[in-house]
Protein backbone atom coordinates (compact mmCIF):
# COMPACT_ATOMS: atom_id res chain seq x y z
CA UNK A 1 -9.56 -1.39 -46.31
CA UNK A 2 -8.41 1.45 -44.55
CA UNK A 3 -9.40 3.01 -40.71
CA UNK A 4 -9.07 5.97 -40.06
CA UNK A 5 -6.31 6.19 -37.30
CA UNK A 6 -6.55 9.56 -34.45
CA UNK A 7 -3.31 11.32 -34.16
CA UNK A 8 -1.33 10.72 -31.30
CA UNK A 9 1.49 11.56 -29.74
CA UNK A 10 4.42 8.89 -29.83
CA UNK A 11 5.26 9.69 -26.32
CA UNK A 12 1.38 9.65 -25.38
CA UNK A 13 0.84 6.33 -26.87
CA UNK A 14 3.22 4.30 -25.34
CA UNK A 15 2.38 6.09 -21.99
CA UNK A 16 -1.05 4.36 -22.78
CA UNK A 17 0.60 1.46 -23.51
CA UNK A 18 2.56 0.96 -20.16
CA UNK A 19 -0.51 2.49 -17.81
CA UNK A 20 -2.33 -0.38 -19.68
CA UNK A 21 -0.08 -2.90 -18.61
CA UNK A 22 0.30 -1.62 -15.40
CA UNK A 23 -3.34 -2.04 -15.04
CA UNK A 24 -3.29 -5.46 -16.16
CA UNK A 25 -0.40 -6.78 -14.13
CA UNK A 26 -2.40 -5.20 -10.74
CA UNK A 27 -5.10 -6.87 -11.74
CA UNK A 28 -3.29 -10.32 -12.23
CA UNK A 29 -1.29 -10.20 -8.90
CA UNK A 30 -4.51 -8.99 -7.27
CA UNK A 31 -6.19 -12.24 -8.67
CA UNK A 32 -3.77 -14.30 -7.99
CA UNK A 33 -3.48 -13.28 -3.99
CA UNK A 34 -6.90 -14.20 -4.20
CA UNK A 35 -6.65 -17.58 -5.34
CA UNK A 36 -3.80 -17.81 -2.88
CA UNK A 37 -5.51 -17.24 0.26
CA UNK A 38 -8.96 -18.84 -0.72
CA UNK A 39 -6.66 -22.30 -1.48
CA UNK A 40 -5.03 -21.14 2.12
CA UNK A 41 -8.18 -21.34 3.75
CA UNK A 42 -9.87 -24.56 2.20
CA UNK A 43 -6.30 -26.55 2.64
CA UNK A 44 -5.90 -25.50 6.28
CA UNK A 45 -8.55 -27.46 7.85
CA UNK A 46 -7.34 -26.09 11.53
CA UNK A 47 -8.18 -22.53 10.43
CA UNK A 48 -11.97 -23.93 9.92
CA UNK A 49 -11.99 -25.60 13.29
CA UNK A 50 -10.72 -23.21 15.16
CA UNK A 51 -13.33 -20.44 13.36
CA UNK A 52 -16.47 -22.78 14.59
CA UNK A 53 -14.46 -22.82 18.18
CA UNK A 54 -14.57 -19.32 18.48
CA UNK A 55 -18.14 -18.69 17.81
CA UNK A 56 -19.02 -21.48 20.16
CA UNK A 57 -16.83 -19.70 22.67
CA UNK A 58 -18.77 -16.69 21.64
CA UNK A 59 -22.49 -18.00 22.10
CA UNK A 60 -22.54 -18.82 25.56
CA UNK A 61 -21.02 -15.70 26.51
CA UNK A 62 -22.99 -13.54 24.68
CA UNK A 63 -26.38 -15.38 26.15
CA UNK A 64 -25.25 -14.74 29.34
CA UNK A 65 -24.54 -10.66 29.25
CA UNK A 66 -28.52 -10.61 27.78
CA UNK A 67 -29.90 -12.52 30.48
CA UNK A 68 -27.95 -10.11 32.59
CA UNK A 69 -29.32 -7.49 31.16
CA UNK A 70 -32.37 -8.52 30.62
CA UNK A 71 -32.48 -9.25 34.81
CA UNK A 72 -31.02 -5.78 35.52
CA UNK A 73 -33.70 -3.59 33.06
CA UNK A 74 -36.56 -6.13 34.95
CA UNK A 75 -35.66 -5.21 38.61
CA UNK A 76 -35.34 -1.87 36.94
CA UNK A 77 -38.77 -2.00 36.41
């Protein structure tokens, strides 16, 4: 059986070609950096910790400038 084949260009065809597996070899390094730094994070277990640190850090800090403000828009008032 025969198909019917578009006529291309030699030159056009394998600049196709190489866009193609330009394409494909972005999208393979970009997948692997992925992988790379999502097996970074769940191997480092000190990243983690020190994450949860700094929102704890965070929380009391950023209770206190609302009460703060809170007291300064009552008297305000």
């Amino acid at each position: 059986m025969f198909f019917r084949q578009s006529i291309i260009n030699p030159e056009m065809s394998n600049y196709i070609r190489k866009s193609n597996n330009k394409y494909m070899e972005n999208l393979i390094n970009y997948n692997n950096k992925l992988k790379n730094k999502f097996k970074n994070l769940f191997q480092n277990k000190t990243y983690e910790i020190q994450e949860v640190n700094n929102i704890y850090f965070l929380l009391p800090f950023v209770s206190l400038v609302s009460f703060l403000a809170g007291y300064k828009y009552k008297s305000i008032l």
